[in-house]
C-alpha atoms as a PDB file:
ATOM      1  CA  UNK A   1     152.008 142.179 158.107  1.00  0.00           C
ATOM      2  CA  UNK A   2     148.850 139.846 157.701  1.00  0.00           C
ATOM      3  CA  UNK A   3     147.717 138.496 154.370  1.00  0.00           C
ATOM      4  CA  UNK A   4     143.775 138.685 154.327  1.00  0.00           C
ATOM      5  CA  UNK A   5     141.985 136.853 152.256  1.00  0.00           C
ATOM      6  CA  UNK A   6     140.405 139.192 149.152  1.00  0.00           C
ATOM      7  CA  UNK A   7     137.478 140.328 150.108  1.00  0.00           C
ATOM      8  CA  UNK A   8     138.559 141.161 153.514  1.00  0.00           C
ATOM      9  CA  UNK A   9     141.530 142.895 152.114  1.00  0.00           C
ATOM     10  CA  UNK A  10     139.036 145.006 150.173  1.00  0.00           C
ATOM     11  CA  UNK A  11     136.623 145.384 153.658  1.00  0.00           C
ATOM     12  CA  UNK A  12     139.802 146.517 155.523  1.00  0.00           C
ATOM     13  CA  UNK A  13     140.827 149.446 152.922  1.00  0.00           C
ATOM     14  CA  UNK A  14     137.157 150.429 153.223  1.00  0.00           C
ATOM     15  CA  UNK A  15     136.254 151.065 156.457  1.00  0.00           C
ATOM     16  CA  UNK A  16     140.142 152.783 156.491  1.00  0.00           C
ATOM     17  CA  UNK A  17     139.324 155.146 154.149  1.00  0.00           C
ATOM     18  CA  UNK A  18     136.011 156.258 155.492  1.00  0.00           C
ATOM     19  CA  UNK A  19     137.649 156.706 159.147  1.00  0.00           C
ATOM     20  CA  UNK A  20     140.199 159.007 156.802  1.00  0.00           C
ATOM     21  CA  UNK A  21     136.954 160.760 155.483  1.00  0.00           C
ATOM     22  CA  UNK A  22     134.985 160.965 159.223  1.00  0.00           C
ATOM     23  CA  UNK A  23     138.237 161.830 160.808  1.00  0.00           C
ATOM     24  CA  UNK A  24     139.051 164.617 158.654  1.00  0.00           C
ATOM     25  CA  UNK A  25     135.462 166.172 158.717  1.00  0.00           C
ATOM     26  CA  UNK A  26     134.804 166.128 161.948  1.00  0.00           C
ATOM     27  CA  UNK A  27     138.397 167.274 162.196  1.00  0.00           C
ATOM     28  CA  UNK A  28     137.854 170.222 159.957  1.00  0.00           C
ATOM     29  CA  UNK A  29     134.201 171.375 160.681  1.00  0.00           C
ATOM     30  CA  UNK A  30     133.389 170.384 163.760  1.00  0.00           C
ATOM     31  CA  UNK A  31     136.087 170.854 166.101  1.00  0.00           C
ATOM     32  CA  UNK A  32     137.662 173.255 164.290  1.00  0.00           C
ATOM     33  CA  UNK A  33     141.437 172.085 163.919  1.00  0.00           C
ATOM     34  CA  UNK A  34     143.787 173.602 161.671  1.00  0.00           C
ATOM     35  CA  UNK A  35     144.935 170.186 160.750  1.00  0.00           C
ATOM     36  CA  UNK A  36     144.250 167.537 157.456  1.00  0.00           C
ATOM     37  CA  UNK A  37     144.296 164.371 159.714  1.00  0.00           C
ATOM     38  CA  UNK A  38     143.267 162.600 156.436  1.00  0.00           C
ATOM     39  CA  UNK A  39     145.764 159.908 156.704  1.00  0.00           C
ATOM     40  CA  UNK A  40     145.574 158.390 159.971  1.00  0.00           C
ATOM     41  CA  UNK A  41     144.272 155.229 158.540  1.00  0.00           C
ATOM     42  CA  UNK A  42     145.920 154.809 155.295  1.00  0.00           C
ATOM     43  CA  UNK A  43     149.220 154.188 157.819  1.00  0.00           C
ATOM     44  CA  UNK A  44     147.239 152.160 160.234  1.00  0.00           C
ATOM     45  CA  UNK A  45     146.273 149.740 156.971  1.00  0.00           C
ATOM     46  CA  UNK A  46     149.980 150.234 156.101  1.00  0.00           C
ATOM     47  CA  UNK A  47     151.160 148.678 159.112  1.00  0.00           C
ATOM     48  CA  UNK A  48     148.670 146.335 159.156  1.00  0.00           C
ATOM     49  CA  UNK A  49     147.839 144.817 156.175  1.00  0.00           C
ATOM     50  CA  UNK A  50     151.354 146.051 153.690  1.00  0.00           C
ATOM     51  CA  UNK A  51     151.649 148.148 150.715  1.00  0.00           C
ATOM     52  CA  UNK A  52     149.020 147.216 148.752  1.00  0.00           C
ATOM     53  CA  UNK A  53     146.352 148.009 151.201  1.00  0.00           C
ATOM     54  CA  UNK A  54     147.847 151.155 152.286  1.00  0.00           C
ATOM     55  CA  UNK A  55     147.727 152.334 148.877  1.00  0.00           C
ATOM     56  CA  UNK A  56     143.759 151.377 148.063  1.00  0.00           C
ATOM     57  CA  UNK A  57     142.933 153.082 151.539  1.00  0.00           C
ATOM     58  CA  UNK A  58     144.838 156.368 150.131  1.00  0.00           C
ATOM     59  CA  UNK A  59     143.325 156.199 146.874  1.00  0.00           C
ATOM     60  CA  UNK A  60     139.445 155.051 148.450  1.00  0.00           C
ATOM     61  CA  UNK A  61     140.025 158.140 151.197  1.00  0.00           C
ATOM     62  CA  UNK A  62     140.337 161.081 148.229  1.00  0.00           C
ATOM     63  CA  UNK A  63     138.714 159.815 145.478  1.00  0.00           C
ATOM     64  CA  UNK A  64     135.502 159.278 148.095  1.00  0.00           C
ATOM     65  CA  UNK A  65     136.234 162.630 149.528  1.00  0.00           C
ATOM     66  CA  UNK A  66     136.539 164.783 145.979  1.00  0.00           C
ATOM     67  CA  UNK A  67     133.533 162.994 144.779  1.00  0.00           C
ATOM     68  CA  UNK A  68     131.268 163.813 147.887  1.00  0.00           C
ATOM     69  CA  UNK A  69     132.889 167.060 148.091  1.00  0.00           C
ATOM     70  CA  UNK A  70     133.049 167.994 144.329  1.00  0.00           C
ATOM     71  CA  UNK A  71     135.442 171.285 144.181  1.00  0.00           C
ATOM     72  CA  UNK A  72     137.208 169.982 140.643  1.00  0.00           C
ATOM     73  CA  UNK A  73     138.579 167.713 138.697  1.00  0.00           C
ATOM     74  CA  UNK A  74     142.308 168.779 139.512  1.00  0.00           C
ATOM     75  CA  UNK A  75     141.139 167.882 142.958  1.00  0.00           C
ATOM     76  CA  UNK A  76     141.670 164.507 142.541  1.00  0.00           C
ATOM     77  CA  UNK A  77     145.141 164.769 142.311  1.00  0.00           C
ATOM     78  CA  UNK A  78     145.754 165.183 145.675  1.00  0.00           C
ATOM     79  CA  UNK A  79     144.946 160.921 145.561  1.00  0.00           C
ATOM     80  CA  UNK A  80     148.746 160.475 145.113  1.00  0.00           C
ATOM     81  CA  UNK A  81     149.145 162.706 148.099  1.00  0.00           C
ATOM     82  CA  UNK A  82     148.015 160.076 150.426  1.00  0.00           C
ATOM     83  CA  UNK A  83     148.948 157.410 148.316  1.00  0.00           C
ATOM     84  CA  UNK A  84     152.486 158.447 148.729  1.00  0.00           C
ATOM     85  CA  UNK A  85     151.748 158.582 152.160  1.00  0.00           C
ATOM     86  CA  UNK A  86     151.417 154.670 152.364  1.00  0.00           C
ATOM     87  CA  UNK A  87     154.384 154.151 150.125  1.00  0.00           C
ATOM     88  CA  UNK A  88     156.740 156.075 152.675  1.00  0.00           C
ATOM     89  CA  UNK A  89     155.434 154.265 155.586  1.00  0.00           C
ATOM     90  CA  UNK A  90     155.881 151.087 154.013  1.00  0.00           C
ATOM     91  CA  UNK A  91     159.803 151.943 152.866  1.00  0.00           C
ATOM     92  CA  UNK A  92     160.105 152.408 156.844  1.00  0.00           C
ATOM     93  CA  UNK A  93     158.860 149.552 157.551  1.00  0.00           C
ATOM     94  CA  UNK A  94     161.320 148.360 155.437  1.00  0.00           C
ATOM     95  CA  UNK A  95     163.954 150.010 156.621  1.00  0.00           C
ATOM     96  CA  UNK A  96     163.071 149.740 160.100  1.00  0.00           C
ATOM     97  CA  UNK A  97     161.563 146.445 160.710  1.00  0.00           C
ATOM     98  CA  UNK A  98     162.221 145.926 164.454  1.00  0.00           C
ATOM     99  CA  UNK A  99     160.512 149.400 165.400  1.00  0.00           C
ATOM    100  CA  UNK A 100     158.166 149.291 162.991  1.00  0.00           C
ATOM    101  CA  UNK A 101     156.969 145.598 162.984  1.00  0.00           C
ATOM    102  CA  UNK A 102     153.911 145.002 165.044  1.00  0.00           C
ATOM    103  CA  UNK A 103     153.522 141.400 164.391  1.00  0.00           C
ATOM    104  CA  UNK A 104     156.618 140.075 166.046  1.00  0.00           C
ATOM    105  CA  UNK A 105     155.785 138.352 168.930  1.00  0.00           C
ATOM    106  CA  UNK A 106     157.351 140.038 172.600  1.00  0.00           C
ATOM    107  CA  UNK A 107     160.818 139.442 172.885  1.00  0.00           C
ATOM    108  CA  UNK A 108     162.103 138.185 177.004  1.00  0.00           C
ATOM    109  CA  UNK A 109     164.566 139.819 178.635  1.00  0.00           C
ATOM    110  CA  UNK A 110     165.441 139.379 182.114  1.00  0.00           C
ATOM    111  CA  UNK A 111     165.842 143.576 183.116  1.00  0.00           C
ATOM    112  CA  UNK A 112     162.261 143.982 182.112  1.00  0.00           C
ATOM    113  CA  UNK A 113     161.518 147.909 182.881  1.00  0.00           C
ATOM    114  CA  UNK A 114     164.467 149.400 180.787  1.00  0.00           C
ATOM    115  CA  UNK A 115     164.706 146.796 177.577  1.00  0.00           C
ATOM    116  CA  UNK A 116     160.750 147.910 177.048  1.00  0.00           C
ATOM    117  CA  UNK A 117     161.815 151.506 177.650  1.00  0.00           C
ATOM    118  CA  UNK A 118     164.576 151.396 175.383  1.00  0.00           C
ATOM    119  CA  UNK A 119     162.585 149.890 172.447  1.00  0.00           C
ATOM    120  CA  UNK A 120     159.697 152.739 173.562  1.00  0.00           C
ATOM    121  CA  UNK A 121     162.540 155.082 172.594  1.00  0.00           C
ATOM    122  CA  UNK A 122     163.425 153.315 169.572  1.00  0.00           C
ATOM    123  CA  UNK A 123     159.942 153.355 167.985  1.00  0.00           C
ATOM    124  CA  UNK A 124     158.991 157.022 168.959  1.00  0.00           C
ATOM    125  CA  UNK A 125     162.586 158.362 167.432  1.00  0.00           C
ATOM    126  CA  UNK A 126     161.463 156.078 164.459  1.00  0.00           C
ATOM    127  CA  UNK A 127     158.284 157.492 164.182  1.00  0.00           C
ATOM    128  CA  UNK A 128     159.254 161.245 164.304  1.00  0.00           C
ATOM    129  CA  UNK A 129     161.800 160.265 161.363  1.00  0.00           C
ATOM    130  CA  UNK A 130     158.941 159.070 159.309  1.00  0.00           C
ATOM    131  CA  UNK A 131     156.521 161.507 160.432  1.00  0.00           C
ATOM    132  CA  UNK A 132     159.128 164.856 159.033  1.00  0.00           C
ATOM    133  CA  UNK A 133     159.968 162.438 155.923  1.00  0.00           C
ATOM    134  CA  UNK A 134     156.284 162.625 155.248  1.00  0.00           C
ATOM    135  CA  UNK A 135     155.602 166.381 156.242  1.00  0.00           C
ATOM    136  CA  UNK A 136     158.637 167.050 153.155  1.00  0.00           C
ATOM    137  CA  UNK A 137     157.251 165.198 150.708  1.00  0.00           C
ATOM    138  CA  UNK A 138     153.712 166.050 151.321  1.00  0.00           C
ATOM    139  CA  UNK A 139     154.539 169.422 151.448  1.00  0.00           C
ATOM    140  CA  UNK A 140     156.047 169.362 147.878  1.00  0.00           C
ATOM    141  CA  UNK A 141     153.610 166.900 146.602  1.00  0.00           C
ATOM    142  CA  UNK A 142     150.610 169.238 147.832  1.00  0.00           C
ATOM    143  CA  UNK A 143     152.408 172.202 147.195  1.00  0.00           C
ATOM    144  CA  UNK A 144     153.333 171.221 143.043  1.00  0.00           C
ATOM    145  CA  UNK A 145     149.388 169.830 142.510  1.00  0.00           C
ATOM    146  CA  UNK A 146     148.244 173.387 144.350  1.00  0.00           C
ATOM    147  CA  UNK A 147     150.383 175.464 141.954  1.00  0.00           C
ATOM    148  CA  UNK A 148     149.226 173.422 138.913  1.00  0.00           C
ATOM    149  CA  UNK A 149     145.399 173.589 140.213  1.00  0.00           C
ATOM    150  CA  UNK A 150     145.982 177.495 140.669  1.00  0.00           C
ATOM    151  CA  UNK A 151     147.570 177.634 137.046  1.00  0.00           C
ATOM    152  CA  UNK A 152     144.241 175.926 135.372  1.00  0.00           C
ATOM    153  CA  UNK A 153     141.644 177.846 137.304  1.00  0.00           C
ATOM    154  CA  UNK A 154     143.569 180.688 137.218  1.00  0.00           C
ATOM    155  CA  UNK A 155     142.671 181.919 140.758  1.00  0.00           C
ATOM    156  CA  UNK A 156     144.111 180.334 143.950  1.00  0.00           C
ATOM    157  CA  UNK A 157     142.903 176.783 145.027  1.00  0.00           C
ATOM    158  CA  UNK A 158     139.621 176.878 147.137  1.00  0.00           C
ATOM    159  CA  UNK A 159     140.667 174.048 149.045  1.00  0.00           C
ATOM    160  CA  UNK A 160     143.532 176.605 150.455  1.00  0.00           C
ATOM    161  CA  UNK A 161     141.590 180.051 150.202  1.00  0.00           C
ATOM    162  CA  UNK A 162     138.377 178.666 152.035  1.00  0.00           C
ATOM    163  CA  UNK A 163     139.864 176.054 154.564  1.00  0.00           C
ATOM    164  CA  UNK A 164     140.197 176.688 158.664  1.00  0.00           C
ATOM    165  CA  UNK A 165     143.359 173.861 157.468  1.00  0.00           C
ATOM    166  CA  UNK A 166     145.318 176.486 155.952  1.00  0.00           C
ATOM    167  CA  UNK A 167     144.305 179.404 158.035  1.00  0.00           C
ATOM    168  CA  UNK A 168     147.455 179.010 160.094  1.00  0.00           C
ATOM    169  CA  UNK A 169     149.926 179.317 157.090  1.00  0.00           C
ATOM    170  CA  UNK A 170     147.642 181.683 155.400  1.00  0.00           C
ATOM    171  CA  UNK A 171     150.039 184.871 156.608  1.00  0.00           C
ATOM    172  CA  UNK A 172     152.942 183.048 155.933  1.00  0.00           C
ATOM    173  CA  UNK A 173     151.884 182.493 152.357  1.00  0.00           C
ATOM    174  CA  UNK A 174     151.349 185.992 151.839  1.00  0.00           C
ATOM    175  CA  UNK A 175     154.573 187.097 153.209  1.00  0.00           C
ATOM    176  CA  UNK A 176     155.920 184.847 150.794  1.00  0.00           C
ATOM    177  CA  UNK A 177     154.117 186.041 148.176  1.00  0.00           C
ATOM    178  CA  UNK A 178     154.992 190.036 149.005  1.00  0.00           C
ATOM    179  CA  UNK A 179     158.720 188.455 148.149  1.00  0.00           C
ATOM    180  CA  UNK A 180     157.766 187.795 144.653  1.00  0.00           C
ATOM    181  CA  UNK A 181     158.772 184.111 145.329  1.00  0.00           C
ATOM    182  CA  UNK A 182     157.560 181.599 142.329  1.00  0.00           C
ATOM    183  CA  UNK A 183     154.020 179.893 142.953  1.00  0.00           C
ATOM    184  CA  UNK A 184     155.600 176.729 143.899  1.00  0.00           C
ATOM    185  CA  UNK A 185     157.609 177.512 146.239  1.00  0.00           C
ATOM    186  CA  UNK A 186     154.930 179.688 148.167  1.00  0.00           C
ATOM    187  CA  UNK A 187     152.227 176.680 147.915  1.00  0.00           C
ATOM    188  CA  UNK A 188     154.837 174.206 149.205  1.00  0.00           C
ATOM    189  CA  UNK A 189     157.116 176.363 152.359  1.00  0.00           C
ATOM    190  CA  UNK A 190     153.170 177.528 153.018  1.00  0.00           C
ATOM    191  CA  UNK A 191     152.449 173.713 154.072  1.00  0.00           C
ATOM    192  CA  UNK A 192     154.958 172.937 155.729  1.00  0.00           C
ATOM    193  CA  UNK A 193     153.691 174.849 159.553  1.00  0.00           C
ATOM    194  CA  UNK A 194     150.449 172.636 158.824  1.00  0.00           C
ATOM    195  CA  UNK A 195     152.136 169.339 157.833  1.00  0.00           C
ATOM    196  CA  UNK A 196     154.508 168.977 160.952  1.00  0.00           C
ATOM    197  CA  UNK A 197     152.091 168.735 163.290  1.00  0.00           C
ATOM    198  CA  UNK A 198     149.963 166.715 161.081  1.00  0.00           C
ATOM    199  CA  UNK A 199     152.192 164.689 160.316  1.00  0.00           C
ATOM    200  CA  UNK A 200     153.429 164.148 163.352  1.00  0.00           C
ATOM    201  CA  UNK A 201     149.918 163.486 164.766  1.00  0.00           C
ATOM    202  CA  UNK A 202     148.920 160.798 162.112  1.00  0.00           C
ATOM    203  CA  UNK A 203     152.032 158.820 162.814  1.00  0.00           C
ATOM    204  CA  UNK A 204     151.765 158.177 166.346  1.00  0.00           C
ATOM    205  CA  UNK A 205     148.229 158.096 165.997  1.00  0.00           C
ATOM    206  CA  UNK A 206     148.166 155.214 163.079  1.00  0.00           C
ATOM    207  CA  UNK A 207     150.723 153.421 164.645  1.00  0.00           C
ATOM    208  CA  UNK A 208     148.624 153.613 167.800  1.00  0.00           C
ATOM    209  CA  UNK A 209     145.537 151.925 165.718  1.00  0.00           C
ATOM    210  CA  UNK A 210     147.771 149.673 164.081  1.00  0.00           C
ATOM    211  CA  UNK A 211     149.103 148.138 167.384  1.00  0.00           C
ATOM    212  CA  UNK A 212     145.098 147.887 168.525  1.00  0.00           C
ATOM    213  CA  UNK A 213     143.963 146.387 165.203  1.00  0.00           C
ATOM    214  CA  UNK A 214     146.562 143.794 165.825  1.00  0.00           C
ATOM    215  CA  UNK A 215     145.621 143.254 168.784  1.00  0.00           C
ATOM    216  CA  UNK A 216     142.450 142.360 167.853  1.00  0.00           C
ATOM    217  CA  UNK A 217     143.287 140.481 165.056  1.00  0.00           C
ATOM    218  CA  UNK A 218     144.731 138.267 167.312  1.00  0.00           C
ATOM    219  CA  UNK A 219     141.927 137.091 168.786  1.00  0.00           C
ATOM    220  CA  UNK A 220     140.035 136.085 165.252  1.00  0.00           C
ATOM    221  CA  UNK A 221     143.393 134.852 163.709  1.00  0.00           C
ATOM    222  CA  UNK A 222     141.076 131.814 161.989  1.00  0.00           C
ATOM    223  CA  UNK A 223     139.881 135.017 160.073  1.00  0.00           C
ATOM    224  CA  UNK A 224     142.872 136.571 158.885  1.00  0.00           C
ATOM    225  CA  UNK A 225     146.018 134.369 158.699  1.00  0.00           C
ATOM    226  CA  UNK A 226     148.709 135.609 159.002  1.00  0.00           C
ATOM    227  CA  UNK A 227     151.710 134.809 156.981  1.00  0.00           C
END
């Protein structure tokens, strides 16, 4: 990962966050998807830039969103949502350096066609791993902050009762509910359907950015050093 200097660190976590935020809008009500897409960026910054600016883009992304689109104060806790979204992509990284490194430099090997194939493989089985790791503990996450937002309102969250995001689990939360299941298990198994796709979408899709951003960082590297 690079090591910007300060305020470009800061510039970098910004303009990820409002991509989040323009993503996400236009995802949601103008085209229409059933899907969050709020954390595309956060794991583009995450692959770029480490930790640290993963978690400022998360934090930037909601706390800019609730504000602009004030539904509560319990709102904001869906911060750590994407927050924790950063923190689990950087663990894989961790974990899984050589898939999920896109600052090592091309490695040679004489049988071309199948060695880039092979590590092709590698990164997308890598990616769906971290892409259901994050649908499970987004959907628990999401699903415990939704229970304790329904519990002080006292009617369901608006954020799931209003939004064409949820309108695809919206039957399967009421067949859950007809069970007489607890609140937090409905709000949680009801996200799950959503955050698979989603999930799955935002982490081919920020690893996608990541590569490009990389890509261009190489070109400036008298900007942005890297370590």
């Amino acid at each position: 990962m690079v090591k910007p200097k300060p305020i470009l660190f800061i510039l970098l976590s910004v303009t990820g966050a409002a991509l989040n935020i323009a993503v996400c809008y236009v995802s949601q009500n103008i085209l229409k998807f059933p899907l969050f897409l709020d954390t595309i960026f956060t794991m583009s910054i995450t692959f770029y830039g480490g930790l640290y600016a993963g978690l400022l883009t998360g934090a930037l992304t909601n706390l800019t969103y609730h504000s602009v689109f004030f539904a509560g104060w319990p709102y904001y806790l869906y911060t750590l949502c994407n927050m924790a979204v950063a923190l689990i992509t950087y663990l894989f990284m961790r974990w899984f350096p050589r898939e999920l490194n896109i600052h090592a430099p091309p490695l040679k090997n004489p049988n071309k066609n199948s060695f880039y194939l092979q590590r092709i493989i590698e990164k997308a089985i890598i990616l769906i791993l971290l892409s259901f790791s994050l649908c499970i503990v987004i959907s628990i996450t999401g699903g415990l902050f939704a229970s304790i937002i329904t519990l002080i309102e006292g009617t369901p969250e608006i954020a799931y009762e209003e939004s064409v995001i949820l309108d695809v689990g919206r039957n399967f939360k009421l067949a859950l509910e007809r069970k007489g299941l607890p609140l937090i298990l409905v709000e949680i198994a009801s996200r799950i359907p959503v955050n698979i796709l989603d999930r799955l979408l935002s982490s081919f899709a920020g690893f996608g950015f990541a590569l490009l951003l990389n890509k261009g960082h190489a070109k400036v590297s008298f900007i942005l050093p890297v370590r």
